[in-house]
PDB file of N, CA and C in Angstrom:
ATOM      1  N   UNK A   1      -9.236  16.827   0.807  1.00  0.00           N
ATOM      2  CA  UNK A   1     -10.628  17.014   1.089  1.00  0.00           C
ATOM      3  C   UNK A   1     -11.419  16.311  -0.005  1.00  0.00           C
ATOM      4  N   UNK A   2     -12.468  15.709   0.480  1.00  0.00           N
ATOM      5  CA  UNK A   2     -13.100  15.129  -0.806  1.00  0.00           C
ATOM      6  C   UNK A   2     -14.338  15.482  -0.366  1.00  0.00           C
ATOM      7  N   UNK A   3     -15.655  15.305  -1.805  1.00  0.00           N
ATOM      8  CA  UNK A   3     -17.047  15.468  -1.986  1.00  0.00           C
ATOM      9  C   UNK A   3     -17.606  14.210  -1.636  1.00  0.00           C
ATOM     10  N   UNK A   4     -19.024  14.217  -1.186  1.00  0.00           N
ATOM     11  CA  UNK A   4     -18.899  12.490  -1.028  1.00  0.00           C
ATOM     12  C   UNK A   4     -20.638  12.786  -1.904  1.00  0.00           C
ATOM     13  N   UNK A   5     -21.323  12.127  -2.662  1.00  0.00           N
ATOM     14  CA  UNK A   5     -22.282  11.780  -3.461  1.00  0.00           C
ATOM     15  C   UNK A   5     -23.086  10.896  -3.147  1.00  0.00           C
ATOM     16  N   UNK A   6     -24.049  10.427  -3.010  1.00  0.00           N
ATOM     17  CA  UNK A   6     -24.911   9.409  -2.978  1.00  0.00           C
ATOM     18  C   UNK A   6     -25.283   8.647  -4.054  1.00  0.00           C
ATOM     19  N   UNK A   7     -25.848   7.664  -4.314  1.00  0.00           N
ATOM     20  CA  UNK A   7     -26.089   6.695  -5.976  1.00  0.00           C
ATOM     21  C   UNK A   7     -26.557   7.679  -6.380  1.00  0.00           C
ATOM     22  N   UNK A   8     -27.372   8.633  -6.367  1.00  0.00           N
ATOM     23  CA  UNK A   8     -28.133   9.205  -7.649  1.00  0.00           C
ATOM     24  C   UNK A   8     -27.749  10.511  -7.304  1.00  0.00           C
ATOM     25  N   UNK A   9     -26.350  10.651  -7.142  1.00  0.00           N
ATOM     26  CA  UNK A   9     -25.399  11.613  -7.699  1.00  0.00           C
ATOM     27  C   UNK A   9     -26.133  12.918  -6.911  1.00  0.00           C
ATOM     28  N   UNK A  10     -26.374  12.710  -5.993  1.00  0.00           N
ATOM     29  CA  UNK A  10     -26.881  13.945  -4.807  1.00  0.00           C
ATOM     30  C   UNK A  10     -25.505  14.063  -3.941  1.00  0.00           C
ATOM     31  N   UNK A  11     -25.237  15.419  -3.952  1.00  0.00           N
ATOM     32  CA  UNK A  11     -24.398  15.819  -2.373  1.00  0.00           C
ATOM     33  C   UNK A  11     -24.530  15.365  -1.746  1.00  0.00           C
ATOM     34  N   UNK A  12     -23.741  14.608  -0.574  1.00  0.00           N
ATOM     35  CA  UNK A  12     -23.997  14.193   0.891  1.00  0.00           C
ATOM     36  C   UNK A  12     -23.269  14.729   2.009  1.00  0.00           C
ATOM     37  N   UNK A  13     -22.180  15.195   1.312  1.00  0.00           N
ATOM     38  CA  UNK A  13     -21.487  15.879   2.649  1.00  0.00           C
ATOM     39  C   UNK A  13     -19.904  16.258   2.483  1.00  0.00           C
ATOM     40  N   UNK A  14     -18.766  16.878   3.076  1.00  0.00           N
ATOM     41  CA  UNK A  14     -17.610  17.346   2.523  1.00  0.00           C
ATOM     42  C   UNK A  14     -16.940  16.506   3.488  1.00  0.00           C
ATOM     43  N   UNK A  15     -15.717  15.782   3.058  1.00  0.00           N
ATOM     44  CA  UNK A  15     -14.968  15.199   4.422  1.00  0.00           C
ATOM     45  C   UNK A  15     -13.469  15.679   4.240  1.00  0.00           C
ATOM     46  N   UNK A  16     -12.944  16.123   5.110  1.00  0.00           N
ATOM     47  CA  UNK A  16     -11.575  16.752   5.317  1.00  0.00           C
ATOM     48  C   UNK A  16     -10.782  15.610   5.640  1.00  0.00           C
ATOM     49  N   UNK A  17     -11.032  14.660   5.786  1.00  0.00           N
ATOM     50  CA  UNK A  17      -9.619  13.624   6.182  1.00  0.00           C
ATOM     51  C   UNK A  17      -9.355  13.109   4.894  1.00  0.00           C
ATOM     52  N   UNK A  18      -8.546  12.579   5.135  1.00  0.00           N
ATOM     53  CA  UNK A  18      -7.679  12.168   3.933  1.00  0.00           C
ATOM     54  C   UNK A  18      -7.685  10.447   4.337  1.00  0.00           C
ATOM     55  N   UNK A  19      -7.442  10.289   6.181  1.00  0.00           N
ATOM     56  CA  UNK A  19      -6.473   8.931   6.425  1.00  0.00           C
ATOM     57  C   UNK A  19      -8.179   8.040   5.465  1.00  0.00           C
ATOM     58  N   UNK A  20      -7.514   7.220   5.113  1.00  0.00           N
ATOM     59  CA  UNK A  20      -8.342   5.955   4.946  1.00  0.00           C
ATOM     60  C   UNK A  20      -8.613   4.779   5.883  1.00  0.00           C
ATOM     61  N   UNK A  21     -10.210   4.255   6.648  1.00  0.00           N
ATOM     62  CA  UNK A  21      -9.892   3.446   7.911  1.00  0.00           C
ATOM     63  C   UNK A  21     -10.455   2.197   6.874  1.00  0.00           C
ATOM     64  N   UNK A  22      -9.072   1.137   7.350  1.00  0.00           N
ATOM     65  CA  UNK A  22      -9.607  -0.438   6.868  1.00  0.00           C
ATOM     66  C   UNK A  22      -8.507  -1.376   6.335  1.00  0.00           C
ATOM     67  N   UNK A  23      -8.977  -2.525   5.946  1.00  0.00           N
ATOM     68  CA  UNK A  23      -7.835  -3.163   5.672  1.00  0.00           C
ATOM     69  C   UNK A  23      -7.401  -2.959   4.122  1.00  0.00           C
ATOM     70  N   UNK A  24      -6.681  -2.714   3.368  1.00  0.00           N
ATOM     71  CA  UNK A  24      -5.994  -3.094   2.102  1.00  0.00           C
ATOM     72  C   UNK A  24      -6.551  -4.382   1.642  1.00  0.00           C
ATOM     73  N   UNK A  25      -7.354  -4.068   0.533  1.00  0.00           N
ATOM     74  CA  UNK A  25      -7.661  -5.489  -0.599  1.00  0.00           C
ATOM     75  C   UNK A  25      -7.436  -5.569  -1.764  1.00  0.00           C
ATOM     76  N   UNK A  26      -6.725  -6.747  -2.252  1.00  0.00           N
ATOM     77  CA  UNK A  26      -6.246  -6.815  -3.295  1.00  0.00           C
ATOM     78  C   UNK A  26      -7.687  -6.589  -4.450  1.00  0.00           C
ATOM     79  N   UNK A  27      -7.148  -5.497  -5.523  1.00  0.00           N
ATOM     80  CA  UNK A  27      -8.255  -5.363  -6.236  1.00  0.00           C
ATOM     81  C   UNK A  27      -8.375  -6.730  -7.264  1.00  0.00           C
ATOM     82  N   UNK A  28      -7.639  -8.103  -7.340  1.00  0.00           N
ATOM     83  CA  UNK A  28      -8.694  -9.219  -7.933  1.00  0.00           C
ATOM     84  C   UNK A  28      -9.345  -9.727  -6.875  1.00  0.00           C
ATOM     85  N   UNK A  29      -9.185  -9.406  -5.542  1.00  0.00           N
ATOM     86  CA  UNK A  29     -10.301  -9.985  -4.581  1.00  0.00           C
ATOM     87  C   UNK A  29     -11.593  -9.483  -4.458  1.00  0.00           C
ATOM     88  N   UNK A  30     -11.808  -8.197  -4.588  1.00  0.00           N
ATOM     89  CA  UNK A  30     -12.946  -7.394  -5.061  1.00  0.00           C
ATOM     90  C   UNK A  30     -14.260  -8.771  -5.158  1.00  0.00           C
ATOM     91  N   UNK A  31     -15.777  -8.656  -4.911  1.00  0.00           N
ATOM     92  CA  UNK A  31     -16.363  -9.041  -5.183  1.00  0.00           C
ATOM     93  C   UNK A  31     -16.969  -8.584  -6.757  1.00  0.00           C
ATOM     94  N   UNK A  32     -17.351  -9.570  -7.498  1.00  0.00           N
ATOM     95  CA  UNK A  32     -18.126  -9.175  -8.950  1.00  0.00           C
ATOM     96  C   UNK A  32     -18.647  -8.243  -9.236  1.00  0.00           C
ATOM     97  N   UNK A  33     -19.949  -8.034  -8.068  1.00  0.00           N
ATOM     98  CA  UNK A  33     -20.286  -7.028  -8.125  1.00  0.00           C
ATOM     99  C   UNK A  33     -20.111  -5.706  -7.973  1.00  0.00           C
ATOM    100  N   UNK A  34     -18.709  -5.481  -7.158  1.00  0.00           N
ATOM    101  CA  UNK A  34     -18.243  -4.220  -6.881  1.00  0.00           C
ATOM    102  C   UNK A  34     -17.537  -3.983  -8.951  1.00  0.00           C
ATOM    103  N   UNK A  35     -16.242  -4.612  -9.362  1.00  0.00           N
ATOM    104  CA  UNK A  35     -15.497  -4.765 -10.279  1.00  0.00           C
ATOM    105  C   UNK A  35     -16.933  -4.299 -11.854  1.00  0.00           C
ATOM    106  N   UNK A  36     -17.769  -5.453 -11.619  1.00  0.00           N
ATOM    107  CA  UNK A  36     -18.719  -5.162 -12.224  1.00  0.00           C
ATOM    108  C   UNK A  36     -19.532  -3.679 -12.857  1.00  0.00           C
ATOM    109  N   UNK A  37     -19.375  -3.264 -11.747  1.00  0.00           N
ATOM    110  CA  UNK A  37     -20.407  -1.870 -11.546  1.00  0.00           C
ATOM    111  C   UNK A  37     -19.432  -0.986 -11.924  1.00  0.00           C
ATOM    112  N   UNK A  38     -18.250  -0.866 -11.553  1.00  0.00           N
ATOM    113  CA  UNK A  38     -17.291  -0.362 -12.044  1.00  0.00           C
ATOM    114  C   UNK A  38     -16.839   0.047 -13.610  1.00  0.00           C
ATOM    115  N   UNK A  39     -16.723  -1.210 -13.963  1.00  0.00           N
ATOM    116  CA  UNK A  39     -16.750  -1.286 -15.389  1.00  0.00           C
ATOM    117  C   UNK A  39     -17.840  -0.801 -16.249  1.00  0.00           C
ATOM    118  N   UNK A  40     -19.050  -0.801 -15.935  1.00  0.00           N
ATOM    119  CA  UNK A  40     -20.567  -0.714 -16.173  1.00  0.00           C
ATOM    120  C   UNK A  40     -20.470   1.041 -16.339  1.00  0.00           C
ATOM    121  N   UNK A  41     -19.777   1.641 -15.267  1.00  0.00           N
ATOM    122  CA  UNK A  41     -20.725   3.066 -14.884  1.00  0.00           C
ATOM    123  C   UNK A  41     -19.228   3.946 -14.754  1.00  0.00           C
ATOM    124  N   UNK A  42     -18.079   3.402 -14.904  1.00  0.00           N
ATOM    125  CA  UNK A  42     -16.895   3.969 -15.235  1.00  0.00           C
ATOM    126  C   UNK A  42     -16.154   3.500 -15.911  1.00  0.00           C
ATOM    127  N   UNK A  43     -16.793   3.100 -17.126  1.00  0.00           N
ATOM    128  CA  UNK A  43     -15.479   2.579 -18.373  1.00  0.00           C
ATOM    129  C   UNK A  43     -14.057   3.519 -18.495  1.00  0.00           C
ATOM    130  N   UNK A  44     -13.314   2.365 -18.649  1.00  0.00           N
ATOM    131  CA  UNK A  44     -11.764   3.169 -18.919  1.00  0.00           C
ATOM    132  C   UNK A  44     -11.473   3.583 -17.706  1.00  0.00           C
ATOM    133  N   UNK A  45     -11.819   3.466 -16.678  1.00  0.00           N
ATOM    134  CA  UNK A  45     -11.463   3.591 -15.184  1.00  0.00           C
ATOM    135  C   UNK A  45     -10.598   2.586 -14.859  1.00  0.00           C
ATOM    136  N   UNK A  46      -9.202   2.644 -14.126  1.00  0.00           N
ATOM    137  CA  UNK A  46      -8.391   1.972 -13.653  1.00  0.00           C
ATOM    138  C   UNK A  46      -8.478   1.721 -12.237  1.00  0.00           C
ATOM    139  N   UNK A  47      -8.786   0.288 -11.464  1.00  0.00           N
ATOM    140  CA  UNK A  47      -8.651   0.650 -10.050  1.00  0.00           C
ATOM    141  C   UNK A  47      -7.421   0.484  -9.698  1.00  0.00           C
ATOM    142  N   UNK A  48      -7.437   1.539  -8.638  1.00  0.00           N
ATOM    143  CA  UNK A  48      -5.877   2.001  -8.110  1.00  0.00           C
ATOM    144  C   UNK A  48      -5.389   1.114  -6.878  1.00  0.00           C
ATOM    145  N   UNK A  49      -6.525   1.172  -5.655  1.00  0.00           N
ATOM    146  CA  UNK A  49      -6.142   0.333  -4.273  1.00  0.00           C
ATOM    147  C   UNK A  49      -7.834   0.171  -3.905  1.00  0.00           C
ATOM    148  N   UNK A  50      -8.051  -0.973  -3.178  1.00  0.00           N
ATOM    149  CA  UNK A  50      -9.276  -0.718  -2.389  1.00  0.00           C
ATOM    150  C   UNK A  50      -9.029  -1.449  -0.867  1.00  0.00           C
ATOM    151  N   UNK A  51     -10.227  -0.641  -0.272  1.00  0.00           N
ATOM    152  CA  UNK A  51     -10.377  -1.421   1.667  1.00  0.00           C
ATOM    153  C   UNK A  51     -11.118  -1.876   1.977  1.00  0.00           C
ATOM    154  N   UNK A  52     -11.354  -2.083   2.545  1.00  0.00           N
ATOM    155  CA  UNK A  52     -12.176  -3.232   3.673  1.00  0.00           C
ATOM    156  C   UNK A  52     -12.196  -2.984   5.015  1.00  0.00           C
ATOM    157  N   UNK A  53     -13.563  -2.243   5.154  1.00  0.00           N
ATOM    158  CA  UNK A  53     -13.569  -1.543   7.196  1.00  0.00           C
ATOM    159  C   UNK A  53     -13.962  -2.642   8.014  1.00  0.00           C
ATOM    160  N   UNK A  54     -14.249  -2.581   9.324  1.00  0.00           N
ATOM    161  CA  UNK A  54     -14.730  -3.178  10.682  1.00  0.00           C
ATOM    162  C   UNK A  54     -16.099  -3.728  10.156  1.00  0.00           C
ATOM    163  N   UNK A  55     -17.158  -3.325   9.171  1.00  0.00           N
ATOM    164  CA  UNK A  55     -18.002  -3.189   9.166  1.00  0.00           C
ATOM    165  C   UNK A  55     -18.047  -4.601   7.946  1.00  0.00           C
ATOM    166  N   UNK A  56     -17.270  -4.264   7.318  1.00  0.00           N
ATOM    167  CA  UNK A  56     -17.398  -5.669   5.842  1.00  0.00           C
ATOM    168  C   UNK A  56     -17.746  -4.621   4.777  1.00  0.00           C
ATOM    169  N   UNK A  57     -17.317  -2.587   4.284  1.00  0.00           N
ATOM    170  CA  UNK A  57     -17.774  -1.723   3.595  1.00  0.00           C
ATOM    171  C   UNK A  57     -16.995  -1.902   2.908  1.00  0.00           C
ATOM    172  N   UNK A  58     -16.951  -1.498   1.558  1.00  0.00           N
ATOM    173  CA  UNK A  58     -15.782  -1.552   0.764  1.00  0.00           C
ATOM    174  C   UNK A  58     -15.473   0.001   0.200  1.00  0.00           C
ATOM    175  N   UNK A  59     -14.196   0.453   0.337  1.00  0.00           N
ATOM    176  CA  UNK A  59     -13.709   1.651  -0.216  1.00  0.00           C
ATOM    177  C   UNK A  59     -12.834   1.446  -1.992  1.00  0.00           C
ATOM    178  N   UNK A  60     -13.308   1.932  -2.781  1.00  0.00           N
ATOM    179  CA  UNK A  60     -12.322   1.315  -4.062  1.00  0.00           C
ATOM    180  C   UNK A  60     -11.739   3.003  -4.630  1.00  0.00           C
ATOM    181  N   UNK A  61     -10.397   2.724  -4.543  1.00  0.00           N
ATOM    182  CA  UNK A  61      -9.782   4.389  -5.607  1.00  0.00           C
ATOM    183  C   UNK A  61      -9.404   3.936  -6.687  1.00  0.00           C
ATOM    184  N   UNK A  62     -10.165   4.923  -7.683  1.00  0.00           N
ATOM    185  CA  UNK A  62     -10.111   4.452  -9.170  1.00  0.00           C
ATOM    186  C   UNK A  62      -9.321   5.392  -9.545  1.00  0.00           C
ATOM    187  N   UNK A  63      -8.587   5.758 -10.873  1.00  0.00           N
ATOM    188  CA  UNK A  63      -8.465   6.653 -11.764  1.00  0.00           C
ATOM    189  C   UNK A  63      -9.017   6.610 -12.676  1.00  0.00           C
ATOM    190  N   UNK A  64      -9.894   7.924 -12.931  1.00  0.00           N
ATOM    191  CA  UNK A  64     -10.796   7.997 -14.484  1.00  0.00           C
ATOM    192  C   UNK A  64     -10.107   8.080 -15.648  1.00  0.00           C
ATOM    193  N   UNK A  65     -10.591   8.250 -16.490  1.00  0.00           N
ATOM    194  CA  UNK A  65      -9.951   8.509 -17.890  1.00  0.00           C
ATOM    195  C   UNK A  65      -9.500   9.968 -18.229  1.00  0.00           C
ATOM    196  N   UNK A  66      -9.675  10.940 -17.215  1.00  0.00           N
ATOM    197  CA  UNK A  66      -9.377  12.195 -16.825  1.00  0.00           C
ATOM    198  C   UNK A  66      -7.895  12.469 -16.243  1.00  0.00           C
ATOM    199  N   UNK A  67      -7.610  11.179 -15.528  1.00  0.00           N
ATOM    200  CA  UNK A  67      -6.520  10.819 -14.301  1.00  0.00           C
ATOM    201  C   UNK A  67      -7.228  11.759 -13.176  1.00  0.00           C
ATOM    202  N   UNK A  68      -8.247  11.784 -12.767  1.00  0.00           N
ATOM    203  CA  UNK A  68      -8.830  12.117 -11.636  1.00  0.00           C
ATOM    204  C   UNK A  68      -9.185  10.833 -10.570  1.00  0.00           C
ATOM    205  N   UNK A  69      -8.560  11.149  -9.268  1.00  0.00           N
ATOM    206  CA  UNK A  69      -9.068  10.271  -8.799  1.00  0.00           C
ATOM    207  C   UNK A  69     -10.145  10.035  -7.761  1.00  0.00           C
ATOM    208  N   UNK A  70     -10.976   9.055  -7.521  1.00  0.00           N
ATOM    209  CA  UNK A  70     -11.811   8.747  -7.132  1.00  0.00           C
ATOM    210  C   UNK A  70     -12.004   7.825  -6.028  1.00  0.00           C
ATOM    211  N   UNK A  71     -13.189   8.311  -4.994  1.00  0.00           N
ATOM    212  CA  UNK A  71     -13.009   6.619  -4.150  1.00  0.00           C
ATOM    213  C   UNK A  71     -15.221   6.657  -4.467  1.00  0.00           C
ATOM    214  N   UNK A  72     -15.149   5.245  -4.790  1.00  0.00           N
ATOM    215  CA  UNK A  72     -16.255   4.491  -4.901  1.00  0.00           C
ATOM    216  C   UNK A  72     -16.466   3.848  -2.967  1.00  0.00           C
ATOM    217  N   UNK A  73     -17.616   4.217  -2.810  1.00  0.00           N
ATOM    218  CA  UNK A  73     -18.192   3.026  -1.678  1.00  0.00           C
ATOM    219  C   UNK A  73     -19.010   2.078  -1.894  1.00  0.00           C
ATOM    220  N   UNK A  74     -18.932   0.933  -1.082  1.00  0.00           N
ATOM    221  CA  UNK A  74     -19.771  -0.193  -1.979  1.00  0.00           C
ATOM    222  C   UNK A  74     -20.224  -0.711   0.178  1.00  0.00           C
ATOM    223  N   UNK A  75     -21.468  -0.982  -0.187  1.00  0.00           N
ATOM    224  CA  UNK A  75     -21.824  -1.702   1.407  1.00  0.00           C
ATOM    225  C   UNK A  75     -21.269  -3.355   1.160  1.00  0.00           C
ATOM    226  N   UNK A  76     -21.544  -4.243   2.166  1.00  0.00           N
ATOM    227  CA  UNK A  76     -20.787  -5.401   2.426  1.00  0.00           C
ATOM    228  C   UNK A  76     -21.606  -6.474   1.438  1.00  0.00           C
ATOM    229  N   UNK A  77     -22.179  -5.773   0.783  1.00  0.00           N
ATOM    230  CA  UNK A  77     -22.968  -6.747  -0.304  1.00  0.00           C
ATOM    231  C   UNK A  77     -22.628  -6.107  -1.747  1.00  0.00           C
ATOM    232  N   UNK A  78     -21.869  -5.709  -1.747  1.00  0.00           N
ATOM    233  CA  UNK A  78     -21.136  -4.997  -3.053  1.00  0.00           C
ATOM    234  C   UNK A  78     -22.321  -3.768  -4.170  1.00  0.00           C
ATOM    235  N   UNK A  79     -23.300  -3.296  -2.933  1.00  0.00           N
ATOM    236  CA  UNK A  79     -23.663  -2.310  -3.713  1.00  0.00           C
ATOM    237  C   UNK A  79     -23.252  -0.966  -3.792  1.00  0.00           C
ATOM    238  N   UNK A  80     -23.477  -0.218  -4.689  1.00  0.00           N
ATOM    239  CA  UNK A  80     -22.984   0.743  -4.662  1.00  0.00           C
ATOM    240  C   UNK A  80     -23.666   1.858  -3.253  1.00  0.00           C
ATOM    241  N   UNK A  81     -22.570   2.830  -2.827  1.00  0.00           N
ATOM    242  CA  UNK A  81     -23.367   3.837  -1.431  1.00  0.00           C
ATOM    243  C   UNK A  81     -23.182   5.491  -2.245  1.00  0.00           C
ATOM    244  N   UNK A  82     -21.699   5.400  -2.423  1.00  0.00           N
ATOM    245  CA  UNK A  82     -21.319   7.020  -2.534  1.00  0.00           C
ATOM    246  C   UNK A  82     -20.441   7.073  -3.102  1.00  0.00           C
ATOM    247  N   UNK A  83     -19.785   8.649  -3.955  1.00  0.00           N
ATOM    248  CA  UNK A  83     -19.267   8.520  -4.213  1.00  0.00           C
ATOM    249  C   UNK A  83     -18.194   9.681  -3.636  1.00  0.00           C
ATOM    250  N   UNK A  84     -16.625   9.946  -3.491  1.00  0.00           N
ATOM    251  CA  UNK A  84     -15.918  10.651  -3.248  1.00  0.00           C
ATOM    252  C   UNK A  84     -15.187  11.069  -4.210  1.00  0.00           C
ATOM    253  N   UNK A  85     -14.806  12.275  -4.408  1.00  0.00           N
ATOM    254  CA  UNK A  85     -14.262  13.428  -5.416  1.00  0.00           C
ATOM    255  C   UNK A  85     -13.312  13.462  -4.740  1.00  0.00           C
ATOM    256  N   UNK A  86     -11.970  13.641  -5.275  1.00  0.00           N
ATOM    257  CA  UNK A  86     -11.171  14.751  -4.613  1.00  0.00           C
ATOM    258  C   UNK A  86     -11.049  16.041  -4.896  1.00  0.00           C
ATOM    259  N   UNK A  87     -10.775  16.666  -3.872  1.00  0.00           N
ATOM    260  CA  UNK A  87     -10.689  18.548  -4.440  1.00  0.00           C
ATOM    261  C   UNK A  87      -9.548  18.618  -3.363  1.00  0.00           C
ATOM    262  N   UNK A  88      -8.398  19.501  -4.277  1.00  0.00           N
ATOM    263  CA  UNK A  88      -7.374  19.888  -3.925  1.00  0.00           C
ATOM    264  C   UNK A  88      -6.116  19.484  -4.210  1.00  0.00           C
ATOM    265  N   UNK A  89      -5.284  19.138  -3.781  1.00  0.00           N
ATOM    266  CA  UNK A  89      -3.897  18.359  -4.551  1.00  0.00           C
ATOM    267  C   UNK A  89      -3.326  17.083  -3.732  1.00  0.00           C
ATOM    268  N   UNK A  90      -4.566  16.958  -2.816  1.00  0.00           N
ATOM    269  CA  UNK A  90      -3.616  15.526  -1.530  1.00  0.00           C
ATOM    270  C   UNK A  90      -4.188  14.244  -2.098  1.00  0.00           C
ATOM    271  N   UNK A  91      -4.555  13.896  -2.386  1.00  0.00           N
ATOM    272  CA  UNK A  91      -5.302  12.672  -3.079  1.00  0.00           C
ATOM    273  C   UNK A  91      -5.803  11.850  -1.860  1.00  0.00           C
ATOM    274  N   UNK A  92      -5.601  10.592  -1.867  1.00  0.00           N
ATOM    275  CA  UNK A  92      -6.838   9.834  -1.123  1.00  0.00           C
ATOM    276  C   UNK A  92      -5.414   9.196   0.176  1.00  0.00           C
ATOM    277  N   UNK A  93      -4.900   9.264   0.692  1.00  0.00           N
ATOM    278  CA  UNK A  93      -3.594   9.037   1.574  1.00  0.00           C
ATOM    279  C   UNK A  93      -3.666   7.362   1.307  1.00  0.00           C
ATOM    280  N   UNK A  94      -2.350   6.876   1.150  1.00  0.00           N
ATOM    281  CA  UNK A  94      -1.945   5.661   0.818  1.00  0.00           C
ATOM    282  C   UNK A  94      -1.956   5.817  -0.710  1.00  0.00           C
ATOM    283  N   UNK A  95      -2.172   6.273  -1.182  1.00  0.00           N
ATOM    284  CA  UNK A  95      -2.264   6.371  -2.884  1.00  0.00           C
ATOM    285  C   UNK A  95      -1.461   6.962  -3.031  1.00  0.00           C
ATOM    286  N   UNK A  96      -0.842   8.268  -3.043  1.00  0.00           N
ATOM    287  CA  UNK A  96       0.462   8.487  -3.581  1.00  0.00           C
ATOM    288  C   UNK A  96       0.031  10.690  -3.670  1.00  0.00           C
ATOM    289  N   UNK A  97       1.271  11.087  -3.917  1.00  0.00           N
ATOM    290  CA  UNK A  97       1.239  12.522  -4.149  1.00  0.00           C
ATOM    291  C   UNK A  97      -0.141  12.459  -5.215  1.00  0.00           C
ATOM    292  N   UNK A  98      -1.124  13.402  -5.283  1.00  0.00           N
ATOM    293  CA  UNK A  98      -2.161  13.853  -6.147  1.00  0.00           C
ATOM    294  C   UNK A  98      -2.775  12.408  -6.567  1.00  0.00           C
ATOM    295  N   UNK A  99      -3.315  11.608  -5.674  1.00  0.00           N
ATOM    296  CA  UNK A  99      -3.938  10.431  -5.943  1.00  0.00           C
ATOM    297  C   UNK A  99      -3.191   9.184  -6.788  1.00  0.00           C
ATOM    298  N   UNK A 100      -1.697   9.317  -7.512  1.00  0.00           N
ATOM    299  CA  UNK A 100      -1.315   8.721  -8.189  1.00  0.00           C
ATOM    300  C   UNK A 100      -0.692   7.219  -7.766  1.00  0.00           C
ATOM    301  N   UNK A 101      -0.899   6.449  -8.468  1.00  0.00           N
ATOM    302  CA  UNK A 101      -0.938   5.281  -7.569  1.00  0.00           C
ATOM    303  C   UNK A 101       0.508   4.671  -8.175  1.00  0.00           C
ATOM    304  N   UNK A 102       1.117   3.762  -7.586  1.00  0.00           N
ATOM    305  CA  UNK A 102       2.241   2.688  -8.284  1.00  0.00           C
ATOM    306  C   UNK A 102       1.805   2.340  -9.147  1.00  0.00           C
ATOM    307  N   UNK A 103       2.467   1.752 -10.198  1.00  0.00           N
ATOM    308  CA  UNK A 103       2.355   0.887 -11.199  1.00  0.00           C
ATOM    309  C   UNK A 103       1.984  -0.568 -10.667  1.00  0.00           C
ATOM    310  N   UNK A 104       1.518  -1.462 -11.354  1.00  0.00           N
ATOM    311  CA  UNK A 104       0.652  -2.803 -10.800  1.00  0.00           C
ATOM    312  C   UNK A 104       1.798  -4.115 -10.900  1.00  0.00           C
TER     313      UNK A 104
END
């Protein structure tokens, strides 16, 4: 289950799925500005996997410096939308038991 946030860190809504919809992108394909903002507003954050929907949205799962993990949304122009928490012990599906990702 995850929290989902808006840019200025407002609630937006609770989502119970786990599946992730989109394609797999390699995180050096990432646009600048997604990688960018990243670095900017989550130092010491590792990205784990990111997607790419129907739409051109981008999904990115980070691990914080907590080892919490995270999914960032970015619209098809690499700004930032929302953000997702996880709560509970399933992590973000395709990522691994408790969000933990492979080694790179």
């Amino acid at each position: 289950m995850g929290l989902v946030f808006n840019a200025s860190g407002n609630f937006v809504s609770e989502k119970s799925s786990k599946k992730v919809h989109g394609t797999e992108v390699a995180v050096a394909d990432l646009p600048a500005t997604i990688t960018g903002y990243i670095s900017t507003n989550y130092a010491g954050a590792t990205l784990v996997k990111a997607f790419k929907n129907g739409e051109g949205n981008y999904l990115v799962a980070i691990q914080n410096t907590e080892s919490t993990v995270m999914g960032l949304a970015f619209d098809a122009a690499g700004t930032f939308t929302a953000e997702v928490t996880m709560k509970g012990k399933g992590g973000i599906k395709g990522l691994g038991k408790k969000g933990k990702s492979r080694k790179k």
